[in-house]
PDB file of N, CA and C in Angstrom:
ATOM      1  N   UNK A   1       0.730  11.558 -41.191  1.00  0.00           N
ATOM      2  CA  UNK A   1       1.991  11.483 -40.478  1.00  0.00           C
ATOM      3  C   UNK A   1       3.016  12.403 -41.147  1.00  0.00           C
ATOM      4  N   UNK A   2       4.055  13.578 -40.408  1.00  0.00           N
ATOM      5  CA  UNK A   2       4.752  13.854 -40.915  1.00  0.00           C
ATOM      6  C   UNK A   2       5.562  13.772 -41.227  1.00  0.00           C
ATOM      7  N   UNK A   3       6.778  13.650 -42.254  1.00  0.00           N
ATOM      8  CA  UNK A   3       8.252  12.853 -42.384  1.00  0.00           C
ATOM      9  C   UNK A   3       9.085  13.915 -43.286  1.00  0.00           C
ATOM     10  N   UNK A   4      10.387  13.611 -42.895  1.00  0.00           N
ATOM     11  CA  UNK A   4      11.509  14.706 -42.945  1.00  0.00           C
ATOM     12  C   UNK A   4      11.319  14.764 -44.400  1.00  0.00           C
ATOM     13  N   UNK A   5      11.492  16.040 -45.235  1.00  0.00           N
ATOM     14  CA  UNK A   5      12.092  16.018 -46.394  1.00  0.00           C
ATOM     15  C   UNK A   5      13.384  15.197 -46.793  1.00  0.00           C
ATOM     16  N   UNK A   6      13.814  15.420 -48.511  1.00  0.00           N
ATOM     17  CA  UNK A   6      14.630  14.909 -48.478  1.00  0.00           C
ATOM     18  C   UNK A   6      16.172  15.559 -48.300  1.00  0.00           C
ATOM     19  N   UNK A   7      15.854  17.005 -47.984  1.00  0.00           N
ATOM     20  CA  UNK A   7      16.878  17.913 -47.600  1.00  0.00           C
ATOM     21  C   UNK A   7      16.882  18.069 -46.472  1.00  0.00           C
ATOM     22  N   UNK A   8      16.091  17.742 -45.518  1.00  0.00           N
ATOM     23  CA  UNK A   8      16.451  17.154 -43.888  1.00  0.00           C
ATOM     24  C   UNK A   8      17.116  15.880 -43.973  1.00  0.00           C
ATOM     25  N   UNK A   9      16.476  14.801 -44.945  1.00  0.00           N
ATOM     26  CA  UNK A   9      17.504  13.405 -44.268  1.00  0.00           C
ATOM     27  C   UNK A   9      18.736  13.856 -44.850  1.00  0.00           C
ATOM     28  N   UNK A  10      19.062  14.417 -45.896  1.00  0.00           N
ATOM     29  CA  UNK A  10      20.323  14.494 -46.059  1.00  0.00           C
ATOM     30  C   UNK A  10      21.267  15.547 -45.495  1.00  0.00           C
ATOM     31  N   UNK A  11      20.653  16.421 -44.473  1.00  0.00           N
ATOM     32  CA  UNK A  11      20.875  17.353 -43.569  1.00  0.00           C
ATOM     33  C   UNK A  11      21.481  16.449 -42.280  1.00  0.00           C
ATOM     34  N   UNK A  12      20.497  15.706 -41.627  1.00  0.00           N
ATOM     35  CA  UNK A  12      20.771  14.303 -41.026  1.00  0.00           C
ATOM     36  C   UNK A  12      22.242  13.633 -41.311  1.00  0.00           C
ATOM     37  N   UNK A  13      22.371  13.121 -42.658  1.00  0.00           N
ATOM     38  CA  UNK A  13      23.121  12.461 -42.990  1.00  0.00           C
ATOM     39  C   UNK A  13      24.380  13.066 -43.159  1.00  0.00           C
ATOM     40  N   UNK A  14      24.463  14.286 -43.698  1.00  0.00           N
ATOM     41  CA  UNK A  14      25.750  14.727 -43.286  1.00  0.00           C
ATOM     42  C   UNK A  14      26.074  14.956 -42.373  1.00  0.00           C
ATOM     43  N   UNK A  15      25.429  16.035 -41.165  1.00  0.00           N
ATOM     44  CA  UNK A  15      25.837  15.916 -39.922  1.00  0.00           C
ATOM     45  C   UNK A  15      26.128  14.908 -39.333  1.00  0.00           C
ATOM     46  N   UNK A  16      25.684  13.177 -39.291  1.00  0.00           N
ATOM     47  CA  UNK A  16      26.368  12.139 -38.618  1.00  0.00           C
ATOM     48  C   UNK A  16      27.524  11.642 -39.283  1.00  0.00           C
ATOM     49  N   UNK A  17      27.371  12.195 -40.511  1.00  0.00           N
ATOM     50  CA  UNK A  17      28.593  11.647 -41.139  1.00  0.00           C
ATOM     51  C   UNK A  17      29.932  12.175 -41.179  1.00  0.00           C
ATOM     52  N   UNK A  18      29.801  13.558 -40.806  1.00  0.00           N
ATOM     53  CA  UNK A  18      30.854  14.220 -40.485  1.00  0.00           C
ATOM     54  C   UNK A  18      31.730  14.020 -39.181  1.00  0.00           C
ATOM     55  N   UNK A  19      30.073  14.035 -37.859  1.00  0.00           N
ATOM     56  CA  UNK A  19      31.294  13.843 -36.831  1.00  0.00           C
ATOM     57  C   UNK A  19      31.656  12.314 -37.021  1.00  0.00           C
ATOM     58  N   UNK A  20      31.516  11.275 -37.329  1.00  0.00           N
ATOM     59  CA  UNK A  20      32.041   9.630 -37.855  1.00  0.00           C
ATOM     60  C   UNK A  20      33.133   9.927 -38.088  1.00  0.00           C
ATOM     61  N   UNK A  21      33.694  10.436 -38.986  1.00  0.00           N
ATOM     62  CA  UNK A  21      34.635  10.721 -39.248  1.00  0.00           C
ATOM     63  C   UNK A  21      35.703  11.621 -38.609  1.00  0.00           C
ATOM     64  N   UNK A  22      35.205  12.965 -38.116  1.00  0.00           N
ATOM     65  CA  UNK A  22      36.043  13.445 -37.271  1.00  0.00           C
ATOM     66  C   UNK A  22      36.783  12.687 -35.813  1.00  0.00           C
ATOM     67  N   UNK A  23      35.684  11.819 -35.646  1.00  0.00           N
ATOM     68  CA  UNK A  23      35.924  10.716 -34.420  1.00  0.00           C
ATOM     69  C   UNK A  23      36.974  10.083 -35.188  1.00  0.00           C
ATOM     70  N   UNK A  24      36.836   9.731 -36.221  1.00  0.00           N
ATOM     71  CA  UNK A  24      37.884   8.986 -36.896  1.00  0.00           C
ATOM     72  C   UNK A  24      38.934   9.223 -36.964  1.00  0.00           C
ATOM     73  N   UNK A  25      39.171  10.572 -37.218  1.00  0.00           N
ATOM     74  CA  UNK A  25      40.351  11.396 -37.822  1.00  0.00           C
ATOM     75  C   UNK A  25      40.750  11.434 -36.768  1.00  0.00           C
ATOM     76  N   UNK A  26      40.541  11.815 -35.437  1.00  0.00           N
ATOM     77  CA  UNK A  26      41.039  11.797 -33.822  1.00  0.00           C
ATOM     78  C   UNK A  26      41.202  10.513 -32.935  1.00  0.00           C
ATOM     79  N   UNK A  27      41.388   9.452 -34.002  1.00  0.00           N
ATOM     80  CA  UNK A  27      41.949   8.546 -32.876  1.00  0.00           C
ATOM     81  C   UNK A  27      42.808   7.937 -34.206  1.00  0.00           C
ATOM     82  N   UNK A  28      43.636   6.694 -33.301  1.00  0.00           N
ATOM     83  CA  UNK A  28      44.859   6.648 -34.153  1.00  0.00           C
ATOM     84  C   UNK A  28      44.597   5.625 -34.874  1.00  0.00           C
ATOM     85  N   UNK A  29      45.192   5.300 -36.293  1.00  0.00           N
ATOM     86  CA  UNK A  29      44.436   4.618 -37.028  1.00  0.00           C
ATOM     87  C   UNK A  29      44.232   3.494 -36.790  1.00  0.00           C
ATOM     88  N   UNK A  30      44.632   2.439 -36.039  1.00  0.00           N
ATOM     89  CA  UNK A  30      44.701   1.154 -35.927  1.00  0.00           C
ATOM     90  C   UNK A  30      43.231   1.286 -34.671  1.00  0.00           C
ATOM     91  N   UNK A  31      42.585   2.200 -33.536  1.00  0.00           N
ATOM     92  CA  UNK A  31      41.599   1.957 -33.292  1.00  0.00           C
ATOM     93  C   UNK A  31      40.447   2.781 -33.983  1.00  0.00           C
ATOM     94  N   UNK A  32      40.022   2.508 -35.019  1.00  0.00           N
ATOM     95  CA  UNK A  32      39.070   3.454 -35.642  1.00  0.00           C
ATOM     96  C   UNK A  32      37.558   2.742 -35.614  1.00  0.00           C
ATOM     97  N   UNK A  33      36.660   3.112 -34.728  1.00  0.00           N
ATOM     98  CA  UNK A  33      35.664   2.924 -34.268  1.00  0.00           C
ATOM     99  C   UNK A  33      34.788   2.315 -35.556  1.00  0.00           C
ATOM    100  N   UNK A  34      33.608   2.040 -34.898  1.00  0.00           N
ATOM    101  CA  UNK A  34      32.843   1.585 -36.286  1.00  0.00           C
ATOM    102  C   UNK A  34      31.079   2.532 -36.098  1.00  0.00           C
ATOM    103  N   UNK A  35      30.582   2.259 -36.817  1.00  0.00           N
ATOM    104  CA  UNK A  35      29.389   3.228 -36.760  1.00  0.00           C
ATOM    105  C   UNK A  35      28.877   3.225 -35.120  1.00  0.00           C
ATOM    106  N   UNK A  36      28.439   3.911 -34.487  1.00  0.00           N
ATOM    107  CA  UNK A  36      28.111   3.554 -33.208  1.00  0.00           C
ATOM    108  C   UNK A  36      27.076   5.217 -32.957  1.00  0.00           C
ATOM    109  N   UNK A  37      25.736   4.967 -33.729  1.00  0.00           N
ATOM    110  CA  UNK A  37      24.799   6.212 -34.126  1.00  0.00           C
ATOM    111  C   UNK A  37      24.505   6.941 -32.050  1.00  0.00           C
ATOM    112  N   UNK A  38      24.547   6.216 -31.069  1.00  0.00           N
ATOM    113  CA  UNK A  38      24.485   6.506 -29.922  1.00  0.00           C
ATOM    114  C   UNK A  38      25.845   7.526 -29.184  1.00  0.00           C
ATOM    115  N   UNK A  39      26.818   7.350 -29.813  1.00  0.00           N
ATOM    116  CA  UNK A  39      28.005   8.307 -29.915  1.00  0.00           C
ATOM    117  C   UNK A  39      27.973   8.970 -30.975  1.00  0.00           C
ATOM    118  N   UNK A  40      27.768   9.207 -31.707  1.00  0.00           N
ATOM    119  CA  UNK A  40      27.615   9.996 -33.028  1.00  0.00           C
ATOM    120  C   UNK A  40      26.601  10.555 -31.776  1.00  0.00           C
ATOM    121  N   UNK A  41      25.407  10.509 -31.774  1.00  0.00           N
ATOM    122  CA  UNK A  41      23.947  11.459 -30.808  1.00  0.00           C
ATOM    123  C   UNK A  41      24.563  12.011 -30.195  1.00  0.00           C
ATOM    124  N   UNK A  42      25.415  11.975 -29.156  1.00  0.00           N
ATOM    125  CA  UNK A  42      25.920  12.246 -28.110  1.00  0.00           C
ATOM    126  C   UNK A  42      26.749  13.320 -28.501  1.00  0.00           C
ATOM    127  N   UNK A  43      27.747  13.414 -29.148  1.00  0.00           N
ATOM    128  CA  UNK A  43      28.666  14.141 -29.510  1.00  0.00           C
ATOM    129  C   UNK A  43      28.105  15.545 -30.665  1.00  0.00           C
ATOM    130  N   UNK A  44      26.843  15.013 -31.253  1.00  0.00           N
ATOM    131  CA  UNK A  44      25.915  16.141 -31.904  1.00  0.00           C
ATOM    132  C   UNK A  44      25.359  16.755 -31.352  1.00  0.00           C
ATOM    133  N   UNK A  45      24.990  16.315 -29.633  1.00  0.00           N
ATOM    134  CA  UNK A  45      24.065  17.051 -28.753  1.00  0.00           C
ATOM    135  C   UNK A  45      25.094  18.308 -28.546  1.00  0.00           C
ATOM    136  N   UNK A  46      25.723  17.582 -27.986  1.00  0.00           N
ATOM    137  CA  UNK A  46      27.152  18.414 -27.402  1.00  0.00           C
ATOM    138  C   UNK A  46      27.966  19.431 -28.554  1.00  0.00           C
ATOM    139  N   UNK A  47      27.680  19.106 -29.685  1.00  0.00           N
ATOM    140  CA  UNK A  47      28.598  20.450 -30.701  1.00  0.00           C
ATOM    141  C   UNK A  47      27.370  20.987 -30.411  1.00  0.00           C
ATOM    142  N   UNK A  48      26.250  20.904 -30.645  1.00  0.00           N
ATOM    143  CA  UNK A  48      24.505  21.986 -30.741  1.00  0.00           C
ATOM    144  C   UNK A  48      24.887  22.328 -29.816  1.00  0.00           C
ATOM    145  N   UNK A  49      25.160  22.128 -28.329  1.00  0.00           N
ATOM    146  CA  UNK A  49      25.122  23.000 -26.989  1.00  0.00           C
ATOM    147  C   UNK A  49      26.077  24.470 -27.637  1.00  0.00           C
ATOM    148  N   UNK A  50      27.278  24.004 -27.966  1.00  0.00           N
ATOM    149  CA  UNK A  50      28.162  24.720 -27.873  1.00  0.00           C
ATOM    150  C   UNK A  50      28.227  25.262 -29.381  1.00  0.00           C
ATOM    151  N   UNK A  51      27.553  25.185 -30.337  1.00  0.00           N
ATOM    152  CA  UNK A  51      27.336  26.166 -31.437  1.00  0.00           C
ATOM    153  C   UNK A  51      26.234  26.940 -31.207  1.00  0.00           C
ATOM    154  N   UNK A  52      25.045  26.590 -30.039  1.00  0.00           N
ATOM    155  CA  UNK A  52      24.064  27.395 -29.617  1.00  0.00           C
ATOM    156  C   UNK A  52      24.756  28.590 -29.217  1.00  0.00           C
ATOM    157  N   UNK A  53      25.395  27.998 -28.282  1.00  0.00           N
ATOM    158  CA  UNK A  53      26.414  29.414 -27.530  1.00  0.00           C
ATOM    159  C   UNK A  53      27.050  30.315 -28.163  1.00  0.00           C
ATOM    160  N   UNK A  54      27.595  29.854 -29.670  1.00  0.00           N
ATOM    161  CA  UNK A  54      27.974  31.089 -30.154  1.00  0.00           C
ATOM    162  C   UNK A  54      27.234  31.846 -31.459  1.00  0.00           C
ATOM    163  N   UNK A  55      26.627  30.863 -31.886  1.00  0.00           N
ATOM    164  CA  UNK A  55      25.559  31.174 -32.572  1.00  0.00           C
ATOM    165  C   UNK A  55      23.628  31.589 -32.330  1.00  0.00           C
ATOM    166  N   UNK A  56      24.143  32.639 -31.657  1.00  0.00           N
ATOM    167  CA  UNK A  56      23.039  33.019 -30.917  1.00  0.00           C
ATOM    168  C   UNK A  56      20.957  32.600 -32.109  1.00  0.00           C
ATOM    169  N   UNK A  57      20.430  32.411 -31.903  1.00  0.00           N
ATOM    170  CA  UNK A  57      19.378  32.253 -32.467  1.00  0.00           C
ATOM    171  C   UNK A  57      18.998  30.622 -33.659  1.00  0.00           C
ATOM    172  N   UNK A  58      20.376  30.122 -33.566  1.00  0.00           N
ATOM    173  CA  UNK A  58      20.327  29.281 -34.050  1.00  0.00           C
ATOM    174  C   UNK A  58      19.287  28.105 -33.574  1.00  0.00           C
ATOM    175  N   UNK A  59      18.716  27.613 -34.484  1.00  0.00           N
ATOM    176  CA  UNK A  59      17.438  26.502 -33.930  1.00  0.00           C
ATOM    177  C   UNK A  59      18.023  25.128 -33.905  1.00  0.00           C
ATOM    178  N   UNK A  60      17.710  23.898 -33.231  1.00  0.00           N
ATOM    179  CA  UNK A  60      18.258  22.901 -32.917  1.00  0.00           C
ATOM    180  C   UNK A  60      17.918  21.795 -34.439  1.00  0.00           C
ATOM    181  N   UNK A  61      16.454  22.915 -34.695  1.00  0.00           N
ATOM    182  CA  UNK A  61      15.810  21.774 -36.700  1.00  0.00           C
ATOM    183  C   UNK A  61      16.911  22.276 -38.178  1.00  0.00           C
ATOM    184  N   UNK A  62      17.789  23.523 -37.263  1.00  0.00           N
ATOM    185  CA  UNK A  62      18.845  23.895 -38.290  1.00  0.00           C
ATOM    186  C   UNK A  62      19.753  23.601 -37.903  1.00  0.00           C
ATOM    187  N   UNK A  63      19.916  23.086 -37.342  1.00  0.00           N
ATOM    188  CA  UNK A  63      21.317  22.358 -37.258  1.00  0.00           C
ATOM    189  C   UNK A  63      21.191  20.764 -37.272  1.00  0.00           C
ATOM    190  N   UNK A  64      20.377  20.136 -36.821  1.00  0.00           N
ATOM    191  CA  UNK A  64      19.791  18.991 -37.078  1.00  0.00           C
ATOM    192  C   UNK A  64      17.615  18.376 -37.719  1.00  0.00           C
ATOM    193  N   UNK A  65      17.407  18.276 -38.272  1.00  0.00           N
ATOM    194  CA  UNK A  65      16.276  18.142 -38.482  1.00  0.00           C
ATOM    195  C   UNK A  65      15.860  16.814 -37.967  1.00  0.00           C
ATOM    196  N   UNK A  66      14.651  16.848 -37.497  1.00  0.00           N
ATOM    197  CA  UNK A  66      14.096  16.018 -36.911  1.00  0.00           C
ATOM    198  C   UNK A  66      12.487  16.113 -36.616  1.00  0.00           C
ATOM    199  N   UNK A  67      11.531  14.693 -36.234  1.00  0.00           N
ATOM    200  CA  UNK A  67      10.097  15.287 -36.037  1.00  0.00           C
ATOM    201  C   UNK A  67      10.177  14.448 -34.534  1.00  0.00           C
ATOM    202  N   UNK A  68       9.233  15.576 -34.049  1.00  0.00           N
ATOM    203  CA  UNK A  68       8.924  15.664 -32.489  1.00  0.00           C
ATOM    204  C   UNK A  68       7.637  14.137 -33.004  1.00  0.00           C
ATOM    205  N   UNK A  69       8.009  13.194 -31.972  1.00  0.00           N
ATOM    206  CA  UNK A  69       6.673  12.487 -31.488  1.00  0.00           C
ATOM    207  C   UNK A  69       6.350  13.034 -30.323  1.00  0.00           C
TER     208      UNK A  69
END
């Protein structure tokens, strides 16, 4: 079976942890969300769309790592 290095999970882990926080930083402090990894996904799909676009050749395992089942 194959499984992420440990410089993919922590590739992983910063990328969700960043936008968490940027979500954070953009709403006002009294509603500050709580982990919610299905919005975190969502909002990572969506920066990859749009860093694809300007970052031409960029791969979706460099910007996020992950294994295909």
């Amino acid at each position: 079976m194959t499984q992420l290095t440990k410089q993919q999970i922590g590739r992983q882990d910063f990328v969700d942890n960043q936008i968490f926080e940027l979500i954070n930083s953009l709403v006002p402090p009294s509603k500050r969300i709580e982990w919610d990894i299905e919005l975190i996904g969502n909002i990572r799909e969506s920066f990859y769309k749009e860093i694809r676009k300007k970052i031409k050749n960029t791969k979706e395992k460099q910007f996020y790592s992950f294994i295909k089942i």
